[in-house]
Protein backbone atom coordinates (compact mmCIF):
# COMPACT_ATOMS: atom_id res chain seq x y z
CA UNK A 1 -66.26 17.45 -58.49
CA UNK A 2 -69.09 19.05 -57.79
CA UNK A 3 -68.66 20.42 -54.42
CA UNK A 4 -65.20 21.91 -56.15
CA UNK A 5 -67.56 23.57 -58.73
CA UNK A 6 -69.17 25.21 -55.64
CA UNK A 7 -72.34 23.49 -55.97
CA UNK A 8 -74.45 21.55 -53.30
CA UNK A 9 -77.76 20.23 -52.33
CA UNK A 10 -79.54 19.15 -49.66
CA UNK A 11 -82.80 18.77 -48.15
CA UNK A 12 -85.38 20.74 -50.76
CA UNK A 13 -82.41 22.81 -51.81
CA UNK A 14 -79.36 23.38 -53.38
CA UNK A 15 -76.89 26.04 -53.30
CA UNK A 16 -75.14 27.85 -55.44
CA UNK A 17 -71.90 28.61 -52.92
CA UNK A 18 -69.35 30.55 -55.14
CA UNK A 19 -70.09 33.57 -57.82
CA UNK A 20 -72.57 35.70 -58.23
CA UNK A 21 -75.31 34.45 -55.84
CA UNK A 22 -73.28 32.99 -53.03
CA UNK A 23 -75.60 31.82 -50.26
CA UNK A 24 -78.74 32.02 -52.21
CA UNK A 25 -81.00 29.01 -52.53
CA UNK A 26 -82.56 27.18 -55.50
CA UNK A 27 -85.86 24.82 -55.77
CA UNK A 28 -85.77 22.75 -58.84
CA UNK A 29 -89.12 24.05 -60.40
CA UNK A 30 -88.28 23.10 -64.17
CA UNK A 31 -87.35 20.09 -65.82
CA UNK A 32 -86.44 19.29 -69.15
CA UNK A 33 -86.00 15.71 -71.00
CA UNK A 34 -84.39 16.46 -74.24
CA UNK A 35 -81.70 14.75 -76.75
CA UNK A 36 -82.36 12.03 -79.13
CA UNK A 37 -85.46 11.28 -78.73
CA UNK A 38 -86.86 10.57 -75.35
CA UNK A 39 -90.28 9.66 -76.05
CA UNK A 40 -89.44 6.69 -77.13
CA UNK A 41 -88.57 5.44 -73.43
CA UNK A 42 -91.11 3.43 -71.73
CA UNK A 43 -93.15 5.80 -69.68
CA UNK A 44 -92.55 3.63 -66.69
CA UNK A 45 -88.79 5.15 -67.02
CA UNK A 46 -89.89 8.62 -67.20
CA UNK A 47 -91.85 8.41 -64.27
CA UNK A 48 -88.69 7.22 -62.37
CA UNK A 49 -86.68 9.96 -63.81
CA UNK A 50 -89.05 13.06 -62.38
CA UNK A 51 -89.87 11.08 -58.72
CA UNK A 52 -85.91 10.84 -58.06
CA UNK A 53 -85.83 14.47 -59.50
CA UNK A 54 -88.72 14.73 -56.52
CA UNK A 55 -86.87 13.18 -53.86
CA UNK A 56 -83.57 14.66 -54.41
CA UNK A 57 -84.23 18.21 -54.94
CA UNK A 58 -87.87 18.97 -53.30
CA UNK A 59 -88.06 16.08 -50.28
CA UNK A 60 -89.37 18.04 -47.61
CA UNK A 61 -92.37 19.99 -49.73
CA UNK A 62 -93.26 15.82 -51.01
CA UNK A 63 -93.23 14.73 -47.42
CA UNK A 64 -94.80 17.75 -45.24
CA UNK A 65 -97.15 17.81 -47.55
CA UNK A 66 -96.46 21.60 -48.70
CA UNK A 67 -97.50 21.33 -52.41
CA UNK A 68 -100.96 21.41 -53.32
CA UNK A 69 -103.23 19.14 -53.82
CA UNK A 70 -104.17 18.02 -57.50
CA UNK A 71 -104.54 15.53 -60.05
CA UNK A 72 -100.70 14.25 -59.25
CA UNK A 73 -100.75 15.97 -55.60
CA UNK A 74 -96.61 16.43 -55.64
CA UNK A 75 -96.54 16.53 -58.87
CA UNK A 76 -97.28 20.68 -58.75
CA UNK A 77 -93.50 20.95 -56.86
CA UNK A 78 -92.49 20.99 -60.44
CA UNK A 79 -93.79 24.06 -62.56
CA UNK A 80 -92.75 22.87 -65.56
CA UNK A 81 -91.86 19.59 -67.07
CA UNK A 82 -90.98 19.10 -71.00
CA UNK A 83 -90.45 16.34 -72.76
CA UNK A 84 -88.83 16.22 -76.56
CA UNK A 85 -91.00 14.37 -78.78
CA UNK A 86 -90.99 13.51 -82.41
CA UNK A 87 -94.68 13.04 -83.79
CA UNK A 88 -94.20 9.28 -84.99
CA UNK A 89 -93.57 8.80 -81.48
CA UNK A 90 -96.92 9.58 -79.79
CA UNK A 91 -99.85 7.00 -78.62
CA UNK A 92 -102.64 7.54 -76.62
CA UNK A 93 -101.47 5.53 -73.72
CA UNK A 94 -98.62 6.90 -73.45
CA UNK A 95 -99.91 10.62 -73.50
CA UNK A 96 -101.68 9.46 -70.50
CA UNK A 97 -98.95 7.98 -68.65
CA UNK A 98 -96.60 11.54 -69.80
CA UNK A 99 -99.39 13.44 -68.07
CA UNK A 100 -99.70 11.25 -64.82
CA UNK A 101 -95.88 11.47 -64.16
CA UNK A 102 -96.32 15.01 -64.23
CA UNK A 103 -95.19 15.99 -67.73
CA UNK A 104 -96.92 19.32 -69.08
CA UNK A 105 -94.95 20.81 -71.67
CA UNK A 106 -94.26 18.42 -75.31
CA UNK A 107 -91.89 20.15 -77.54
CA UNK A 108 -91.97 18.92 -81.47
CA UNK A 109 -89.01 19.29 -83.55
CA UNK A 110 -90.76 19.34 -86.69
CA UNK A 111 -88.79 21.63 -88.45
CA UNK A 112 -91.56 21.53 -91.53
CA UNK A 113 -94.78 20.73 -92.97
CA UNK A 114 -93.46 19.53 -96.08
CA UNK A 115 -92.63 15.86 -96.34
CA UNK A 116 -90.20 16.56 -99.19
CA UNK A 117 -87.77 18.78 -97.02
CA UNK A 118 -88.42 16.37 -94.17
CA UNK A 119 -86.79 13.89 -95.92
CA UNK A 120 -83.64 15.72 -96.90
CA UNK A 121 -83.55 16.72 -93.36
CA UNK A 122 -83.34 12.58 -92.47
CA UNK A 123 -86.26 13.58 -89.95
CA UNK A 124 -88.72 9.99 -89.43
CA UNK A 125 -92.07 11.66 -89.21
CA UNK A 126 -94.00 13.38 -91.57
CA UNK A 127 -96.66 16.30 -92.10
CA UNK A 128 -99.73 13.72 -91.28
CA UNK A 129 -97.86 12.52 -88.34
CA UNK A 130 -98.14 16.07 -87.07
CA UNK A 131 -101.94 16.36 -87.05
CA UNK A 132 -101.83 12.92 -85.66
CA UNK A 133 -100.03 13.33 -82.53
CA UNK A 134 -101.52 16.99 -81.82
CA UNK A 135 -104.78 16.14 -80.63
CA UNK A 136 -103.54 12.98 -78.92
CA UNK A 137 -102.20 15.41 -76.24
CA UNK A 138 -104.49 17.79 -76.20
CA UNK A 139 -106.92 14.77 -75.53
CA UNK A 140 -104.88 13.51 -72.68
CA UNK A 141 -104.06 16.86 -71.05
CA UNK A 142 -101.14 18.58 -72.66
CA UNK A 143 -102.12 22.50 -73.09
CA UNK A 144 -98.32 23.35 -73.18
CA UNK A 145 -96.86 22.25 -76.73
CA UNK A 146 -94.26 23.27 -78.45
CA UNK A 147 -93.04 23.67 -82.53
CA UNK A 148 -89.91 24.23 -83.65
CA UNK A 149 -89.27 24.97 -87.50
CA UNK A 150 -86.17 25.51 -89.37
CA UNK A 151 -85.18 27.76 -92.07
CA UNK A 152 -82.87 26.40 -94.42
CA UNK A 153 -83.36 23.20 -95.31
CA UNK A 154 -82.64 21.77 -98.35
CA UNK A 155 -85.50 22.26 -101.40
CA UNK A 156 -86.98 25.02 -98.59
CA UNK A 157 -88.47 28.09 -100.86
CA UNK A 158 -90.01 30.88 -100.06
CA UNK A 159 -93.61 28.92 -101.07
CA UNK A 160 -93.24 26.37 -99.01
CA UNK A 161 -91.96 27.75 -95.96
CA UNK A 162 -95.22 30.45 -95.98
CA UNK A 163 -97.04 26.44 -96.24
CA UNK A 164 -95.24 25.65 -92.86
CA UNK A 165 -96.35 28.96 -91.17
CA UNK A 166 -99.53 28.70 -92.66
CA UNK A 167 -100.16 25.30 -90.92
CA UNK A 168 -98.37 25.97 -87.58
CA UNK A 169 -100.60 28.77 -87.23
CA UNK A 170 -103.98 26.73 -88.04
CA UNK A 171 -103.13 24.30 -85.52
CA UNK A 172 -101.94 27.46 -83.04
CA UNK A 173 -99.22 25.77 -80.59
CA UNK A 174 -98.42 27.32 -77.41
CA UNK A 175 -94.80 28.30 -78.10
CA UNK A 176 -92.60 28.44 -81.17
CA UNK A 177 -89.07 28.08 -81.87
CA UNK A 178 -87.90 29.74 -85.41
CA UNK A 179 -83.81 28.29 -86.05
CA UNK A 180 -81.66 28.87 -89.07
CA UNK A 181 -80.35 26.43 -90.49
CA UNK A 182 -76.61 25.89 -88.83
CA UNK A 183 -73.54 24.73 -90.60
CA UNK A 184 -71.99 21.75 -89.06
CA UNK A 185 -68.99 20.51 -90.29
CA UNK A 186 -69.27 17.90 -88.49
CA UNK A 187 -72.89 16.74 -90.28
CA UNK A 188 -72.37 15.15 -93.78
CA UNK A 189 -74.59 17.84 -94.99
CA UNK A 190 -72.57 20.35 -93.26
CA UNK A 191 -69.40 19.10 -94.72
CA UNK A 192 -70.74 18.91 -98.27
CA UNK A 193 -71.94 22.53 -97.83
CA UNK A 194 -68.60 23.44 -96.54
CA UNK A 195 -66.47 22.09 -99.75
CA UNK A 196 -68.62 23.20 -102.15
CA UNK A 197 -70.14 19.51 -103.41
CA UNK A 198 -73.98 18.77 -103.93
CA UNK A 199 -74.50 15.35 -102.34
CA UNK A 200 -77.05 14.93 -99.06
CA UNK A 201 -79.09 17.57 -101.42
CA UNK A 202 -76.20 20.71 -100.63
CA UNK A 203 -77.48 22.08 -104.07
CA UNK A 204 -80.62 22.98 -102.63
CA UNK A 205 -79.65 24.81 -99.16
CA UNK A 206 -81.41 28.10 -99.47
CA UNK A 207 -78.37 30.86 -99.38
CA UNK A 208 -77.89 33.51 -96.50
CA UNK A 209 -80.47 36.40 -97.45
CA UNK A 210 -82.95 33.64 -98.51
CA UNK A 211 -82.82 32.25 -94.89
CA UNK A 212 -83.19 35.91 -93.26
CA UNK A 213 -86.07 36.55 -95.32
CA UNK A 214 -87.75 33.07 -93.86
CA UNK A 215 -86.59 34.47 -90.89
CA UNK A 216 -88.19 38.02 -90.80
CA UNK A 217 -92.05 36.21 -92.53
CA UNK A 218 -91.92 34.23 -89.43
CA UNK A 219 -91.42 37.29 -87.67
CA UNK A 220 -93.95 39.03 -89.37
CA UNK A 221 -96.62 36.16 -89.13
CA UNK A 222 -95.85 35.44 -85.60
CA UNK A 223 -96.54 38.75 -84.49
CA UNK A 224 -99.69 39.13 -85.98
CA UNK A 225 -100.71 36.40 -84.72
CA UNK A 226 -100.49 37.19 -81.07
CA UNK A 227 -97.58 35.27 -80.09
CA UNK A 228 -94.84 37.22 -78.24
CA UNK A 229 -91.09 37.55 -79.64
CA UNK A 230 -89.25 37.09 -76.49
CA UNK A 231 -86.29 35.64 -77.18
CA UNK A 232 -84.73 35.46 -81.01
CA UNK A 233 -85.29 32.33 -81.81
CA UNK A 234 -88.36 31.63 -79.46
CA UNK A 235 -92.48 33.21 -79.86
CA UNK A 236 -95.16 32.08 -77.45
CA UNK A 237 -98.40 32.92 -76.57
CA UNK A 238 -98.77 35.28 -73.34
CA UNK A 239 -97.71 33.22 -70.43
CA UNK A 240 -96.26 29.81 -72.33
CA UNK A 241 -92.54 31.54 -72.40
CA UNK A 242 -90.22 28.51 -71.68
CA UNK A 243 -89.28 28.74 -68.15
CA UNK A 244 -87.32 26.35 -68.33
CA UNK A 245 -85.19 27.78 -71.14
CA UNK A 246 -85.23 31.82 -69.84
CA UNK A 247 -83.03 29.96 -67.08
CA UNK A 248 -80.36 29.86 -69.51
CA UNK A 249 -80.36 32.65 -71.43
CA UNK A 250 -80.73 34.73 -68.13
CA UNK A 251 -77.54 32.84 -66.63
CA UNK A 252 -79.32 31.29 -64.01
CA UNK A 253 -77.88 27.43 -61.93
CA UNK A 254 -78.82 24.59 -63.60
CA UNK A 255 -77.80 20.82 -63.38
CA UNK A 256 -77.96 18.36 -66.20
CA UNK A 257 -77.82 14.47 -65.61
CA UNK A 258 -77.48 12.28 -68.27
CA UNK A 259 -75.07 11.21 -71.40
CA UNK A 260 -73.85 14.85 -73.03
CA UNK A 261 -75.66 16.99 -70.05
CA UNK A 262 -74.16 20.25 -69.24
CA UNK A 263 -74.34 22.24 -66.06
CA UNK A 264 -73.43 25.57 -64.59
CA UNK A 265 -73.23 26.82 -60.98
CA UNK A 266 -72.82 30.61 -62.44
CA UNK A 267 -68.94 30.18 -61.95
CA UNK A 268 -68.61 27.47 -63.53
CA UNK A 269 -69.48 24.79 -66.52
CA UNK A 270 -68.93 21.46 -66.76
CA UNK A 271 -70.45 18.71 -69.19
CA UNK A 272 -70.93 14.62 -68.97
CA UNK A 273 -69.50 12.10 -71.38
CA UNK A 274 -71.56 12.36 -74.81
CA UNK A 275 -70.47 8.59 -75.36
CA UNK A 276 -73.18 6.67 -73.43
CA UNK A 277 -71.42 3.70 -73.10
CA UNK A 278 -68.56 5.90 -70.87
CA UNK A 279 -71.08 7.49 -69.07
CA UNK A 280 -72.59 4.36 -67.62
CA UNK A 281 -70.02 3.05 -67.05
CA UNK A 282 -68.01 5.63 -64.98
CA UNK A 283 -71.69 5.55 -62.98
CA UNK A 284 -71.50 2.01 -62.47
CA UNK A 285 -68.06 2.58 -61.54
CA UNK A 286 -68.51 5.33 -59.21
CA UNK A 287 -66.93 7.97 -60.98
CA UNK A 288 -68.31 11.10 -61.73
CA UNK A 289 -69.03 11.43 -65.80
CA UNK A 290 -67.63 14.80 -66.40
CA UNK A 291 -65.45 15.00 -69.37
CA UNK A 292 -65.25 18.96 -69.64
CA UNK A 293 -65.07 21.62 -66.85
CA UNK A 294 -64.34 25.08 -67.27
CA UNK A 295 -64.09 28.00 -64.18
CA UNK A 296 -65.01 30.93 -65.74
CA UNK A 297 -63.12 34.54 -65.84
CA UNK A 298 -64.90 37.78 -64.44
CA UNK A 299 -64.57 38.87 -68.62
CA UNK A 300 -65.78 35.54 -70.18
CA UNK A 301 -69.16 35.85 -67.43
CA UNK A 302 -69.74 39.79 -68.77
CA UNK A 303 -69.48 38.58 -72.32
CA UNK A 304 -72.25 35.59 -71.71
CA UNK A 305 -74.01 38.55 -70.01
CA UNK A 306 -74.04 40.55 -72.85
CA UNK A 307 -74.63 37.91 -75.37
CA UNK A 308 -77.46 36.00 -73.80
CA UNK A 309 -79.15 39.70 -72.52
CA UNK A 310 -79.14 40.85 -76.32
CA UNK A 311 -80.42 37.58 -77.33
CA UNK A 312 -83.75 38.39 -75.48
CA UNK A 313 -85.90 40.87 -76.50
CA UNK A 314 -86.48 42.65 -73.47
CA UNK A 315 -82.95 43.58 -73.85
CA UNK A 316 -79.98 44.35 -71.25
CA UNK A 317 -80.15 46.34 -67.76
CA UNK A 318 -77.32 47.95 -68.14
CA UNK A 319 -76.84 49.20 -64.59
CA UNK A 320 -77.61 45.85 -63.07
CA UNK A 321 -74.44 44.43 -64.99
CA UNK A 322 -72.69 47.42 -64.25
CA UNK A 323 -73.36 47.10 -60.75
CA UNK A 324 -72.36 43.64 -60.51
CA UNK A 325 -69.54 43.29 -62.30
CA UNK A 326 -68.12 46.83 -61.45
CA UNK A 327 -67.33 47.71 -65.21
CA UNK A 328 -68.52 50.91 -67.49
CA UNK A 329 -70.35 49.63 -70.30
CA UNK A 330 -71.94 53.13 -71.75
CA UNK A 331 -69.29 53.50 -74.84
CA UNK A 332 -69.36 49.62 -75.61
CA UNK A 333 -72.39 49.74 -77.27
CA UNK A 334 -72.36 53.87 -79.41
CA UNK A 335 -70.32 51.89 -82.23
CA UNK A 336 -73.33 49.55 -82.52
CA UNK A 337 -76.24 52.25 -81.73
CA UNK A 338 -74.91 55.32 -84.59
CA UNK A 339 -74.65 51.84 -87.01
CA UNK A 340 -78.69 51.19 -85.88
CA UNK A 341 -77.96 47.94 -84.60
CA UNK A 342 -78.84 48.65 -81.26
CA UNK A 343 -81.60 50.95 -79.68
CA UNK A 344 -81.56 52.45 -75.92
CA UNK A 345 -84.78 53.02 -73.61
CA UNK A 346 -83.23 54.41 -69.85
CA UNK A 347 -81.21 52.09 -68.37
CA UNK A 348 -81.69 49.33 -71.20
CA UNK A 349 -79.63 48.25 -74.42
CA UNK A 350 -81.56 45.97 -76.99
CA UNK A 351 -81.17 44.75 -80.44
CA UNK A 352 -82.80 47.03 -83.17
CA UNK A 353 -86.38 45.30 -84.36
CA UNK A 354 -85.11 45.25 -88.46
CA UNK A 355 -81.70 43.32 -87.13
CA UNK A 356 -82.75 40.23 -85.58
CA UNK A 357 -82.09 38.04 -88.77
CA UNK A 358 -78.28 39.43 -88.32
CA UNK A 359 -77.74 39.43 -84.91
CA UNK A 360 -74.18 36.70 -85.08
CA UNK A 361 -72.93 39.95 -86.71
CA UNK A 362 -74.12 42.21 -83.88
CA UNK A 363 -72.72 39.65 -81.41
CA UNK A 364 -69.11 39.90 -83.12
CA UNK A 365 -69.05 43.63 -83.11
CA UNK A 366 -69.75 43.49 -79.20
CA UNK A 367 -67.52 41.39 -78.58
CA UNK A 368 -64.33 42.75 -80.06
């Protein structure tokens, strides 16, 4: 399956052999251990996870002895490691053990500071779980961490999100993630929402212009504070910008391994069983997990181009895509630049500062 989605790996490498980058090689730098909550694994498990991530990907640099010498020695092959943690979550011991197996990157999904939205949110921790956990990792070596907040949540006003800023910023993470709140129907919230009712709190979901507001204090706050809009949902101090992350929003190979992991070769995406059960046992069976696999069209790559590029601040090169995919894209975007929502500098196309908090609506117009 995944030689026929044009992707292979060998000794230190792998290789993305159809699309864009045909015949260009990839070392697995970044890894990322997210969904549920996998801080709750023993730390023993972890440490399996990131050698056989070693092994696989990076075996020559671990056994010639190419990486250099530290604290972990081989442990600098990978540039960036995050875990997912919820606060409740952390101990001391197990900091430790994160930071011997090479972690250096802990991303919190707090989504607030104040216990009563936490609750309607069904998160476990709470605000003094927060200041709990911090210095725990800064203790045992963590100077990477991550916070993400979201705005929307039910009983969220306009007080007590400027509390949640207000605190993120006295504690001063590394990096920051900023989501609106997103409209599942699938969630029992989401559903609720959807018809209209008020149970699972519904009643007290902040509307639309409410949530951009949150959206553009955060903005505000952020910025004055030093930390860099980069991508927008994502702030971070100079130099903490997710690597791993950028990877995806600039299109670049990744492989995911796991129940619910996706992966993409450039040409193509395909994702594992989200059931865990199935995906074990199609391992145990000797099956490959993958439940969904799509080859993707010259037009449906230049739309993820233009989507993801106007998602990041920095904006879209223009004659890069132009070059690559052998289109004209000058007059897709005057519609959107005489309406303001877009702004050129030379070759570049970005979104306008003041329409961020709509940018779904930008992303429709582009795409028609």
């Amino acid at each position: 399956m995944l030689r026929a989605a044009g992707v292979s790996w060998g000794r230190g490498e792998w290789r993305v052999t159809s699309g864009q980058q045909e015949g260009t090689d990839f070392v697995v730098d970044t890894v990322y251990i997210g969904g549920g909550t996998p801080s709750l694994l023993d730390p023993a498990h972890l440490q399996n996870i990131l050698d056989a991530v070693r092994e696989t990907f990076n075996p020559s640099a671990v056994e010639d002895g190419k990486a250099p010498a530290s604290e972990g020695g081989r442990y600098k092959l990978l540039e960036e490691v995050t875990l997912e943690a919820d606060p409740e979550t952390v101990e001391a011991g197990k900091a430790a053990a994160w930071v011997a197996a090479g972690i250096n990157r802990v991303s919190f999904g707090l989504q607030s500071f104040v216990d009563k939205e936490l609750i309607a949110a069904g998160r476990m921790h709470r605000r003094e779980d927060i200041y709990r956990a911090v210095p725990i990792l800064r203790a045992a070596g963590i100077r990477n961490i991550s916070f993400d907040l979201i705005a929307g949540l039910p009983f969220q006003t306009k007080e007590s999100w400027r509390q949640s800023l207000d605190e993120l910023m006295a504690i001063g993470p590394e990096h920051v993630s900023v989501y609106l709140l997103e409209i599942d129907e699938g969630s029992r919230l989401g559903a609720e929402l959807l018809d209209g009712g008020k149970k699972y709190s519904a009643r007290a979901v902040p509307n639309e212009d409410e949530m951009a507001e949150f959206y553009e204090t955060a903005q505000e706050t952020l910025g004055a504070a030093g930390y860099h809009h980069y991508e927008i949902s994502n702030w971070a101090k100079p130099g903490f910008e997710s690597k791993h992350n950028l990877k995806y929003w600039r299109r670049e190979p990744y492989l995911g391994f796991g129940a619910g992991a996706h992966s993409f070769s450039r040409a193509e995406r395909w994702a594992n069983a989200h059931d865990a059960a199935s995906y074990v046992a199609a391992i145990q069976e000797g099956r490959l997990p993958v439940e969904q696999h799509e080859r993707l069209t010259a037009e449906s790559a230049l739309e993820e181009e233009l989507f993801l590029g106007l998602r990041q601040l920095d904006g879209i090169d223009v004659g890069r895509i132009e070059r690559e995919y052998g289109v004209t894209l000058a007059g897709r975007f005057d519609p959107l630049a005489s309406a303001g929502f877009v702004e050129r500098e030379g070759g570049w196309v970005r979104l306008a500062p003041g329409r961020l908090s709509v940018s779904n609506e930008v992303f429709v117009e582009l795409m028609r």
